[in-house]
PDB file of N, CA and C in Angstrom:
ATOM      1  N   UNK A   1     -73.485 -30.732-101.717  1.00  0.00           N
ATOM      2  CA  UNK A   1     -73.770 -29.653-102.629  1.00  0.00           C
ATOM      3  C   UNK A   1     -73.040 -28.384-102.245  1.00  0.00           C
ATOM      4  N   UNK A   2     -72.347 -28.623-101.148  1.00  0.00           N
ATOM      5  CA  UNK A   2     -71.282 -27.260-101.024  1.00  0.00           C
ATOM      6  C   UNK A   2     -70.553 -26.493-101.675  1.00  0.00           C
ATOM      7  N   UNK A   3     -69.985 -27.880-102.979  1.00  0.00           N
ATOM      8  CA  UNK A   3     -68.702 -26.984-103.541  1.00  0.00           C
ATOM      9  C   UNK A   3     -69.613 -26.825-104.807  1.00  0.00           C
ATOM     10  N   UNK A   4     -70.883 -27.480-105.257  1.00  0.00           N
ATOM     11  CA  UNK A   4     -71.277 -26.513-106.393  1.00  0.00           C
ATOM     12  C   UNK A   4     -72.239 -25.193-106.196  1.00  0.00           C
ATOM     13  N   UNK A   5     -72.677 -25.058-104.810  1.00  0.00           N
ATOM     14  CA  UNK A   5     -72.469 -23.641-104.483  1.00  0.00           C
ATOM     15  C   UNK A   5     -71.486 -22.496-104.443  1.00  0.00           C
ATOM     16  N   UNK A   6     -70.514 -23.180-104.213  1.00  0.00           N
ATOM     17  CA  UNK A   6     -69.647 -22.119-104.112  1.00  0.00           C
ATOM     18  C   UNK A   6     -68.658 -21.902-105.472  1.00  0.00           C
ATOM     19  N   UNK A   7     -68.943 -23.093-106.489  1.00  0.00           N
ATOM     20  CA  UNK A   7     -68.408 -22.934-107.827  1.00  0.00           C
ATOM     21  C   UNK A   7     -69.881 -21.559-108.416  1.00  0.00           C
ATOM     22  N   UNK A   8     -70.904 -22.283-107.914  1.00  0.00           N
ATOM     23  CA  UNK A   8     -72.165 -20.883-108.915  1.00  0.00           C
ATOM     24  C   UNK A   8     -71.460 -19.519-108.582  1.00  0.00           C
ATOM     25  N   UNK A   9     -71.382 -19.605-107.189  1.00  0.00           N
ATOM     26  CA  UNK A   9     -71.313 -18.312-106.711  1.00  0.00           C
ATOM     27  C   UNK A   9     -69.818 -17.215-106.907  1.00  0.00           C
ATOM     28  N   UNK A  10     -68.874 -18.297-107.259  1.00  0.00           N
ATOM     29  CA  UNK A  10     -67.795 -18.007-107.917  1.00  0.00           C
ATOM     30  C   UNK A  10     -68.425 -17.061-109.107  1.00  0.00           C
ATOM     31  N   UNK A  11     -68.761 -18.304-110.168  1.00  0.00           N
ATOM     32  CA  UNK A  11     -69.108 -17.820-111.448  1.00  0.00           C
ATOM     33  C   UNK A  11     -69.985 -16.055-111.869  1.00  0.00           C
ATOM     34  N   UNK A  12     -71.066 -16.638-110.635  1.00  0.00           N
ATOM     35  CA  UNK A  12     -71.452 -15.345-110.365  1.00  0.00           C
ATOM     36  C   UNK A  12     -70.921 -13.790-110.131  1.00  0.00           C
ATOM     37  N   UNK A  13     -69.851 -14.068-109.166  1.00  0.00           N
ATOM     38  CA  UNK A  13     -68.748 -12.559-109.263  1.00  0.00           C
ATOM     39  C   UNK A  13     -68.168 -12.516-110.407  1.00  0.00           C
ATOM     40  N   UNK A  14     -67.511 -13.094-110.913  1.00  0.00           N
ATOM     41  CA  UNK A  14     -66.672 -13.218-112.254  1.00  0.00           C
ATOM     42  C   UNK A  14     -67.335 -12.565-113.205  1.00  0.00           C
ATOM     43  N   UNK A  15     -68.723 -13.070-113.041  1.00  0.00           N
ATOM     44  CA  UNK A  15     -69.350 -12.513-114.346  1.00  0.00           C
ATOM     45  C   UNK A  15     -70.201 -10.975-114.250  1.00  0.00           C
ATOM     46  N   UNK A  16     -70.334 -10.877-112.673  1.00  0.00           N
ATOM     47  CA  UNK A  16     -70.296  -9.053-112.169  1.00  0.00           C
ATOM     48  C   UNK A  16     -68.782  -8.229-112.497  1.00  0.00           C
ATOM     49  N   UNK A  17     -67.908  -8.862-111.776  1.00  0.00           N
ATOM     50  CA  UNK A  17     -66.695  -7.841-112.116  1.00  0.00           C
ATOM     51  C   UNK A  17     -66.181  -7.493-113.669  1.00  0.00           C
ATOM     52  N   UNK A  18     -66.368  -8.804-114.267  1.00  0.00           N
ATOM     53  CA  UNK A  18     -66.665  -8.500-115.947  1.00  0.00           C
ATOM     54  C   UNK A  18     -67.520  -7.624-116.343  1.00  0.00           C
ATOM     55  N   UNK A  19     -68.825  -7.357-116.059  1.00  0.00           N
ATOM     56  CA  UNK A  19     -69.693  -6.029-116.041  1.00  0.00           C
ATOM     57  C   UNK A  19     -69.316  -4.631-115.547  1.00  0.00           C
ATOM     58  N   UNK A  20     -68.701  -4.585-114.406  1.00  0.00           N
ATOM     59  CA  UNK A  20     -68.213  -3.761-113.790  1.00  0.00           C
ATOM     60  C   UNK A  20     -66.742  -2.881-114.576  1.00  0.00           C
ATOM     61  N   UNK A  21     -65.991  -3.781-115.047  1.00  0.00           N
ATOM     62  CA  UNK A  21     -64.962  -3.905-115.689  1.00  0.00           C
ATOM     63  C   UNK A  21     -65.151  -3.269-117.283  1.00  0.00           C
ATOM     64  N   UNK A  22     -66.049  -3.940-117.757  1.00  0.00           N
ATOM     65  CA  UNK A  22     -66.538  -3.183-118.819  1.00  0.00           C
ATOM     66  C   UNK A  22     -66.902  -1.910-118.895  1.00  0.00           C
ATOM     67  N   UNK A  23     -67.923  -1.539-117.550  1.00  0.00           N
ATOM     68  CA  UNK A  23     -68.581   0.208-117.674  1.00  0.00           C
ATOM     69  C   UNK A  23     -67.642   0.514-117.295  1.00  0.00           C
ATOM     70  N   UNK A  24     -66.738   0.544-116.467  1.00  0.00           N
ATOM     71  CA  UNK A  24     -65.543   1.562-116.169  1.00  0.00           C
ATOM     72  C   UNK A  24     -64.417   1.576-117.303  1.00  0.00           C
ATOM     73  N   UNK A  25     -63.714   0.729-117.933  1.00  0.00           N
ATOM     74  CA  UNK A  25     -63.537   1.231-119.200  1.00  0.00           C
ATOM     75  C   UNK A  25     -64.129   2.011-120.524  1.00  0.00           C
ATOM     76  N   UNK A  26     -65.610   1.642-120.769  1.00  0.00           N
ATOM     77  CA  UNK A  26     -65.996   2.453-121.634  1.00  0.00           C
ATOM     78  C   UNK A  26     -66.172   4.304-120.850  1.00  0.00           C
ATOM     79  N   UNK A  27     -66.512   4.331-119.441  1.00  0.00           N
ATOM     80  CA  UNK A  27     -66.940   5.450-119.054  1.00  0.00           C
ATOM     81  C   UNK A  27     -65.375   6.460-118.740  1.00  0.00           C
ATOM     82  N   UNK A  28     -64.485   6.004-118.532  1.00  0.00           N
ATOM     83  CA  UNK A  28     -63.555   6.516-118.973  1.00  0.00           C
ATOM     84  C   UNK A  28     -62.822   7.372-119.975  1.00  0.00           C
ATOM     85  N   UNK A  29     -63.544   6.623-121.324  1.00  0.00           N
ATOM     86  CA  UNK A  29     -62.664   7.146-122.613  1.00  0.00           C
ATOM     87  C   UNK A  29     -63.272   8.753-122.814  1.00  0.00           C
ATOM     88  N   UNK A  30     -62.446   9.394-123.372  1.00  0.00           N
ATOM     89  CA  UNK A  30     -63.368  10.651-123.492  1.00  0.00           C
ATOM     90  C   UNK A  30     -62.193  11.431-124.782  1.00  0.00           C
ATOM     91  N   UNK A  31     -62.945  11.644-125.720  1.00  0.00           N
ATOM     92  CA  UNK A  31     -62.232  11.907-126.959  1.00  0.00           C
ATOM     93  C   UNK A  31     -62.322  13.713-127.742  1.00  0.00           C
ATOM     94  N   UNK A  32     -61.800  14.081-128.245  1.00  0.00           N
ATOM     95  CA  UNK A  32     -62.033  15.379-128.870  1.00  0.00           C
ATOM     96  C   UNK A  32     -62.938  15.232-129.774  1.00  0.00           C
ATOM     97  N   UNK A  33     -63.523  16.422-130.600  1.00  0.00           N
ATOM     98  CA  UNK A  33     -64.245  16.737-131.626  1.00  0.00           C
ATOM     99  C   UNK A  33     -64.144  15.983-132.452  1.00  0.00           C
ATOM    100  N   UNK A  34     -62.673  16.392-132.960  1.00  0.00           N
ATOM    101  CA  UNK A  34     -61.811  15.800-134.223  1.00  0.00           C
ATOM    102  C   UNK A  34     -62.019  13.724-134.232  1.00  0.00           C
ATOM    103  N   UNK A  35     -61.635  13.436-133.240  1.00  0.00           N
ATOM    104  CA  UNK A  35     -61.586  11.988-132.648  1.00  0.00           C
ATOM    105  C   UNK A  35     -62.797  11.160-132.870  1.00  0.00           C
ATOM    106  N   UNK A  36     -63.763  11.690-132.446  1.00  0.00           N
ATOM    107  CA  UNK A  36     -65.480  11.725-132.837  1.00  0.00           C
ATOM    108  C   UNK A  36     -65.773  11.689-133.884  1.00  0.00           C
ATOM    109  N   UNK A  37     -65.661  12.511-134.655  1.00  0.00           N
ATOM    110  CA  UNK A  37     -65.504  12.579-136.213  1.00  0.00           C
ATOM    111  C   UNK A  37     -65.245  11.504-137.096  1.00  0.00           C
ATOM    112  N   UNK A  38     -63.949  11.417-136.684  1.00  0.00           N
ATOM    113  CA  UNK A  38     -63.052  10.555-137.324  1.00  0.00           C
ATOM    114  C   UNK A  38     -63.836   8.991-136.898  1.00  0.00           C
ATOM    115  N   UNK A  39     -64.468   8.567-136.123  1.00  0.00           N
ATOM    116  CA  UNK A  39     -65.006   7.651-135.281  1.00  0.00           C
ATOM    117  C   UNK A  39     -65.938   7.108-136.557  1.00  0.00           C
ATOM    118  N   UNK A  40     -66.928   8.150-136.290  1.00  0.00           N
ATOM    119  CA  UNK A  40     -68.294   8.507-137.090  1.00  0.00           C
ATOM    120  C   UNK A  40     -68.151   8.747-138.756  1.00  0.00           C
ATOM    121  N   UNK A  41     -67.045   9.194-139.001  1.00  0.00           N
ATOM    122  CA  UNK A  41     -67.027   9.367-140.538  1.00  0.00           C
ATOM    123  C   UNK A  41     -68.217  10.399-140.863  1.00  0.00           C
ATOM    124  N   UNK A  42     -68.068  11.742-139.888  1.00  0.00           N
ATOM    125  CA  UNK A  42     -68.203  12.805-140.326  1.00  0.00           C
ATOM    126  C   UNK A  42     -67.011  13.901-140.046  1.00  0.00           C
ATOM    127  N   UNK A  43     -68.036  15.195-140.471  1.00  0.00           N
ATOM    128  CA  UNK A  43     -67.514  16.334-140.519  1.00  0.00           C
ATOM    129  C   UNK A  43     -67.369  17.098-139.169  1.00  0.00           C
ATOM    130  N   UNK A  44     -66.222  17.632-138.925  1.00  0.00           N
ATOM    131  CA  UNK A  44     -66.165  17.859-137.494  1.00  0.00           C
ATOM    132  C   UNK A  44     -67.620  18.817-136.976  1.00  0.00           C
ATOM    133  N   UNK A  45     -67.568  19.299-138.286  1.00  0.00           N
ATOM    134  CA  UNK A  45     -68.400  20.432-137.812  1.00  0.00           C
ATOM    135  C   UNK A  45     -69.792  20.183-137.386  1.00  0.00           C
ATOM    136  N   UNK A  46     -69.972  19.123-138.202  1.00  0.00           N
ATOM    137  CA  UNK A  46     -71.233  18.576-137.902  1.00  0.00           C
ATOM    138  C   UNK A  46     -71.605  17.982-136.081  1.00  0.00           C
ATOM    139  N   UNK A  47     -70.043  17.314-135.853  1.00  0.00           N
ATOM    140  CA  UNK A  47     -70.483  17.783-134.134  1.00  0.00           C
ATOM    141  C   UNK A  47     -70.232  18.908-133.046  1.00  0.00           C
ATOM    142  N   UNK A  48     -69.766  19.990-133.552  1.00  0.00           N
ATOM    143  CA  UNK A  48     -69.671  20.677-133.009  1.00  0.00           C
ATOM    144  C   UNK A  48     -71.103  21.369-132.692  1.00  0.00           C
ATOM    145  N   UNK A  49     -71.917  21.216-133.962  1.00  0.00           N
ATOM    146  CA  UNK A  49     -73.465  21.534-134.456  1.00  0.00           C
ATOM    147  C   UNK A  49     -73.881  20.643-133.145  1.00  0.00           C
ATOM    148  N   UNK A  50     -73.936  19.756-132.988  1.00  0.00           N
ATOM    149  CA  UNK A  50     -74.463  18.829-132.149  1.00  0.00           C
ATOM    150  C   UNK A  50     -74.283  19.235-130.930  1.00  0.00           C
ATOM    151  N   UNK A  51     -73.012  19.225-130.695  1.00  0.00           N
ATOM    152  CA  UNK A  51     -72.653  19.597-129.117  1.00  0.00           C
ATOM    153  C   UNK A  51     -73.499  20.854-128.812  1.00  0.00           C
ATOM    154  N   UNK A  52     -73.041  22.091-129.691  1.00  0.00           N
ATOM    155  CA  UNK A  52     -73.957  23.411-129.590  1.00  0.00           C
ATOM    156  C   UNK A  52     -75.468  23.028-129.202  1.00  0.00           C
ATOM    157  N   UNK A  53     -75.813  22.149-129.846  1.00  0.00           N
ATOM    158  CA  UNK A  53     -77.770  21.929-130.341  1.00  0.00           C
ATOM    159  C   UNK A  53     -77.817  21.306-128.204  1.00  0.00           C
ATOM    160  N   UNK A  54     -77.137  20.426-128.052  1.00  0.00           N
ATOM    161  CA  UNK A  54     -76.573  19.941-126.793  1.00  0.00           C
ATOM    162  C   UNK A  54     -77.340  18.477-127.443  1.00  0.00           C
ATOM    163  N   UNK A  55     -77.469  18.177-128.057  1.00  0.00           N
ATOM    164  CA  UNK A  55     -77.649  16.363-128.499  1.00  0.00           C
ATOM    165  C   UNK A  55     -76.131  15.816-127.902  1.00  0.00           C
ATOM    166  N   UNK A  56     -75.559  16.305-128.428  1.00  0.00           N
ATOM    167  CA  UNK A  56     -74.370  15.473-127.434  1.00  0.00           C
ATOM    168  C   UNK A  56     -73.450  16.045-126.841  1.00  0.00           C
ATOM    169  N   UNK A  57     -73.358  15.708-125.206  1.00  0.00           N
ATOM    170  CA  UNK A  57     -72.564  16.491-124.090  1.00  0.00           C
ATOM    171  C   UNK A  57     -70.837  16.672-124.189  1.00  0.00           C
ATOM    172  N   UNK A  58     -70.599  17.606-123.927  1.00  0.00           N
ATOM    173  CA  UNK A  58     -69.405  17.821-123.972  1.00  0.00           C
ATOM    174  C   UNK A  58     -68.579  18.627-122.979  1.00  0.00           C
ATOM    175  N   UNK A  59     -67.177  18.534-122.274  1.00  0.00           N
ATOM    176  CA  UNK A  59     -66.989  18.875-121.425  1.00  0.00           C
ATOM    177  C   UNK A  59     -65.788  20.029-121.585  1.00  0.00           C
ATOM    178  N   UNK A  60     -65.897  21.526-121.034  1.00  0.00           N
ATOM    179  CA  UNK A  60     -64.893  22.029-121.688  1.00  0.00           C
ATOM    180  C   UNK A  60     -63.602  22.343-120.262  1.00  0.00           C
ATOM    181  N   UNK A  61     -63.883  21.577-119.523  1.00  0.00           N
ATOM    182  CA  UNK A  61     -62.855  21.622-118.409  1.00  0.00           C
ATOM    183  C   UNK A  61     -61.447  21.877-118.828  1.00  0.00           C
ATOM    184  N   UNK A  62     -60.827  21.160-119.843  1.00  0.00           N
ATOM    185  CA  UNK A  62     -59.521  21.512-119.999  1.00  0.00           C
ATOM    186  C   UNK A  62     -59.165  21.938-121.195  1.00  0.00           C
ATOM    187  N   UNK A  63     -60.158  22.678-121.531  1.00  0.00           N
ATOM    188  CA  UNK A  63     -60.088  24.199-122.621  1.00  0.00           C
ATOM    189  C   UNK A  63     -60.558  23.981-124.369  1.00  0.00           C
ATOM    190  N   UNK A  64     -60.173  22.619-124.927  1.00  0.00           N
ATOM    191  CA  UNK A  64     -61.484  22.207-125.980  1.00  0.00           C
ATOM    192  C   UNK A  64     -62.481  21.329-125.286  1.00  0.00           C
ATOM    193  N   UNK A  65     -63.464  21.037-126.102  1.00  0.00           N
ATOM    194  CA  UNK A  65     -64.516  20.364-125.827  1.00  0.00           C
ATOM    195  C   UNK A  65     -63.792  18.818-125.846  1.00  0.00           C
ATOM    196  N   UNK A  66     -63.887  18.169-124.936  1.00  0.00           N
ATOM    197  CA  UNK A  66     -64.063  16.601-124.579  1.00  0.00           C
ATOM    198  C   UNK A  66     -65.120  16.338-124.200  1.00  0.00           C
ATOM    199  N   UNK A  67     -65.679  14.792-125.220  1.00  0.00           N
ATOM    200  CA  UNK A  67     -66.667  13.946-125.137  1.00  0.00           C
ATOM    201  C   UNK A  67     -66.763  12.685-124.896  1.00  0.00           C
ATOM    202  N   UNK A  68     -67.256  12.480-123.845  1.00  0.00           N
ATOM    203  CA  UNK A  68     -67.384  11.559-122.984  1.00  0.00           C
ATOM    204  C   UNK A  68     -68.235  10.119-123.798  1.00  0.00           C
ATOM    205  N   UNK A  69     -67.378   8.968-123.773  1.00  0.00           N
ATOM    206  CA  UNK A  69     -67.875   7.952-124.946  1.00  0.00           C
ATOM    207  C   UNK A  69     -68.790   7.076-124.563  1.00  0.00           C
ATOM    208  N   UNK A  70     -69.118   7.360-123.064  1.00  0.00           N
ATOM    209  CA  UNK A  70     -69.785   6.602-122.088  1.00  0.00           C
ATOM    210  C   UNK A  70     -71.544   7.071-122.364  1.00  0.00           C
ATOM    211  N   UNK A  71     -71.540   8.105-123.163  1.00  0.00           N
ATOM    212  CA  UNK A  71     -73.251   8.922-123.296  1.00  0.00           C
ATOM    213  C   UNK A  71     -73.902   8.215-124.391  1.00  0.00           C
ATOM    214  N   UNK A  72     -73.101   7.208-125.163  1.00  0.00           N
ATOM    215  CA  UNK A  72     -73.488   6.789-126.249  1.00  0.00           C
ATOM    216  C   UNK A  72     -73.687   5.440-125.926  1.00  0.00           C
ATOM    217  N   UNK A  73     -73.269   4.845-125.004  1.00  0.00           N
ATOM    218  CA  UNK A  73     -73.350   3.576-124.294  1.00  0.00           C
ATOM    219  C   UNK A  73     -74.501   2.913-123.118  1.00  0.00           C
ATOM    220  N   UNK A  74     -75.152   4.371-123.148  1.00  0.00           N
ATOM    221  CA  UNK A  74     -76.776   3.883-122.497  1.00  0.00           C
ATOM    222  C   UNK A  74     -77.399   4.677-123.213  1.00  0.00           C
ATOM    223  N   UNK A  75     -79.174   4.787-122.604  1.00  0.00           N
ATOM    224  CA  UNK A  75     -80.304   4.804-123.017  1.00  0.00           C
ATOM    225  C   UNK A  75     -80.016   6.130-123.245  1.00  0.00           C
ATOM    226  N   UNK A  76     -80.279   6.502-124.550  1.00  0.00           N
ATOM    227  CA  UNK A  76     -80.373   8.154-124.685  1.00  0.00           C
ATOM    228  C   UNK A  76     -81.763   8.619-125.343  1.00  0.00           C
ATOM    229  N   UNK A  77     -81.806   9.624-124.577  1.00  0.00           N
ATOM    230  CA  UNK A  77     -82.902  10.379-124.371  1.00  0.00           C
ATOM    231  C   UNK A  77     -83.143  11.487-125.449  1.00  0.00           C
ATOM    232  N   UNK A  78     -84.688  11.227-126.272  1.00  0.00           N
ATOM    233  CA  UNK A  78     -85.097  11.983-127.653  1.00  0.00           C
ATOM    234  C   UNK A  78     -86.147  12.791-127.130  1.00  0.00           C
ATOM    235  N   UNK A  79     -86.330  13.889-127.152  1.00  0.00           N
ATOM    236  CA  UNK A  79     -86.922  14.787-126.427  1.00  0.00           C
ATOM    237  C   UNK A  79     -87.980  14.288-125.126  1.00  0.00           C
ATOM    238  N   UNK A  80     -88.633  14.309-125.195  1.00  0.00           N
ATOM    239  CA  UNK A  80     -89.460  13.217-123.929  1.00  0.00           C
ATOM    240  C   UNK A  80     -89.360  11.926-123.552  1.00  0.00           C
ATOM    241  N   UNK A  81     -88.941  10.990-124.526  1.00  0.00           N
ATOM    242  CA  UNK A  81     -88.824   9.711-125.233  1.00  0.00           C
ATOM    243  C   UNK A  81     -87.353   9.302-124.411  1.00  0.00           C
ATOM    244  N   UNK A  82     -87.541   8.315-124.045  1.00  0.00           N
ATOM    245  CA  UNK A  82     -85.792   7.453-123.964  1.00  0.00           C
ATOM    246  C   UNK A  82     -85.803   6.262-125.078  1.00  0.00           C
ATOM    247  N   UNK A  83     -84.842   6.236-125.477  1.00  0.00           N
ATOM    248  CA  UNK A  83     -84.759   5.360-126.858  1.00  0.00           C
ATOM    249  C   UNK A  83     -83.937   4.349-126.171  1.00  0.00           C
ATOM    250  N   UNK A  84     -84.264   3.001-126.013  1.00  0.00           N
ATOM    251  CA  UNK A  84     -83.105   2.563-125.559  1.00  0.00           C
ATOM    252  C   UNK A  84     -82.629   1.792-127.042  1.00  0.00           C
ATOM    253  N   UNK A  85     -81.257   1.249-126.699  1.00  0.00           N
ATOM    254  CA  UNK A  85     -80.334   0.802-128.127  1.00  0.00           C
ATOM    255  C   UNK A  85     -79.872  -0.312-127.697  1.00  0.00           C
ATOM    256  N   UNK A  86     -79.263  -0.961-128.632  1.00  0.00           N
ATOM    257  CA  UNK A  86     -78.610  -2.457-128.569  1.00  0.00           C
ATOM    258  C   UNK A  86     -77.166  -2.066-128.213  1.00  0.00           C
ATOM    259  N   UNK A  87     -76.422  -3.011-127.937  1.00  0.00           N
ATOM    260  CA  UNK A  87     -75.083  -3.141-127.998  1.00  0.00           C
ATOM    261  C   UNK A  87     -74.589  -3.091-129.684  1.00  0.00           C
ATOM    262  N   UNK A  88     -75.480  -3.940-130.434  1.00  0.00           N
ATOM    263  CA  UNK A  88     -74.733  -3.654-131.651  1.00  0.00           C
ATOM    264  C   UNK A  88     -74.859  -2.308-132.688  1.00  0.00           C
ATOM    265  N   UNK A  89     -75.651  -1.308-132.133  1.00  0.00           N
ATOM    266  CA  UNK A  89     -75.581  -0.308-132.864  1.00  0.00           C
ATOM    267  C   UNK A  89     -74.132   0.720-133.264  1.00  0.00           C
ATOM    268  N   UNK A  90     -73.676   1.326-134.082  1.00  0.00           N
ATOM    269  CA  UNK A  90     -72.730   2.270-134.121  1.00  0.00           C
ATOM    270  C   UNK A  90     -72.942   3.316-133.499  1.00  0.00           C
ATOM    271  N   UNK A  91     -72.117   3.875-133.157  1.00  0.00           N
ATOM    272  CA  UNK A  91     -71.879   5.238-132.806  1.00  0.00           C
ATOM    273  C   UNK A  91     -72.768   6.359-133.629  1.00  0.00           C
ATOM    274  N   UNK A  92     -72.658   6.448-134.676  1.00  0.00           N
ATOM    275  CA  UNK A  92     -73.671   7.233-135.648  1.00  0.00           C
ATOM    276  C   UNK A  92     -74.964   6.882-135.577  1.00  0.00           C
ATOM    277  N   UNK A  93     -75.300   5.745-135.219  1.00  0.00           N
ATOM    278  CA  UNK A  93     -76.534   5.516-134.975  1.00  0.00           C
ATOM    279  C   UNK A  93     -77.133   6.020-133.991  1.00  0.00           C
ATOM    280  N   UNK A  94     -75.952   5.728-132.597  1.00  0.00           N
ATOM    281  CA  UNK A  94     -76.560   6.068-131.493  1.00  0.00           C
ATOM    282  C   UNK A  94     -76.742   7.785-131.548  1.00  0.00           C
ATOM    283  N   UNK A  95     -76.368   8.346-132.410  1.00  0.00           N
ATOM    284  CA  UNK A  95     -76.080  10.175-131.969  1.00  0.00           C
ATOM    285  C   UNK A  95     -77.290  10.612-133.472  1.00  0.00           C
ATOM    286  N   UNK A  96     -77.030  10.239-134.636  1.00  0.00           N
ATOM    287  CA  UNK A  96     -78.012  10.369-134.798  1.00  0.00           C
ATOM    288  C   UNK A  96     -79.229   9.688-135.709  1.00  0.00           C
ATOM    289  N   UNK A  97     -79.721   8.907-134.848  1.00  0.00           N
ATOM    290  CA  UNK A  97     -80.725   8.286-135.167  1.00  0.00           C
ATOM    291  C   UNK A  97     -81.591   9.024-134.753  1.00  0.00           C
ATOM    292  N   UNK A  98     -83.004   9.198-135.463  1.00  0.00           N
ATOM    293  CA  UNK A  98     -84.345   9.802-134.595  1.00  0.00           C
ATOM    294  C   UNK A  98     -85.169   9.056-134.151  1.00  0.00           C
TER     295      UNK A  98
END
């Protein structure tokens, strides 16, 4: 039973670094206002409203606001409440759903 231990345990990393692999690409991406928008099939302004309200974070390090695509990809938090979400929800869902 050696080598189908060490085939599980194979399988097993493979299918961590695939996890791993995944959050570090999504936590990476980080898009403008405009980009967001365009994502969502709204009005820019409407997230800028957002970002202001602070429903969704934004970073102004290199002089417009960049938003990080990784905040929409876990459990987000409705005033006291954590909502958690599926993988198959949209983007608009995840930002604003109540």
């Amino acid at each position: 039973m050696y080598l189908e231990e060490q085939i599980a345990d194979l399988y097993a990393k493979v299918a961590e670094m695939g996890q791993r692999v995944d959050s570090l690409q999504r936590e990476e991406r980080w898009v403008s206002v405009k980009e967001l928008a365009q994502i969502m099939n709204v009005a820019p302004n409407t997230i800028y409203i957002k970002v202001r309200n602070g429903d969704i974070y934004a970073s102004r390090k290199f002089g417009a606001p960049r938003i990080p695509l990784s905040q929409f990809y876990k459990d987000v938090a409705v005033g006291d409440n954590i909502k958690k979400l599926d993988e198959r929800s949209s983007l608009k869902e995840r930002i604003f759903a109540e």
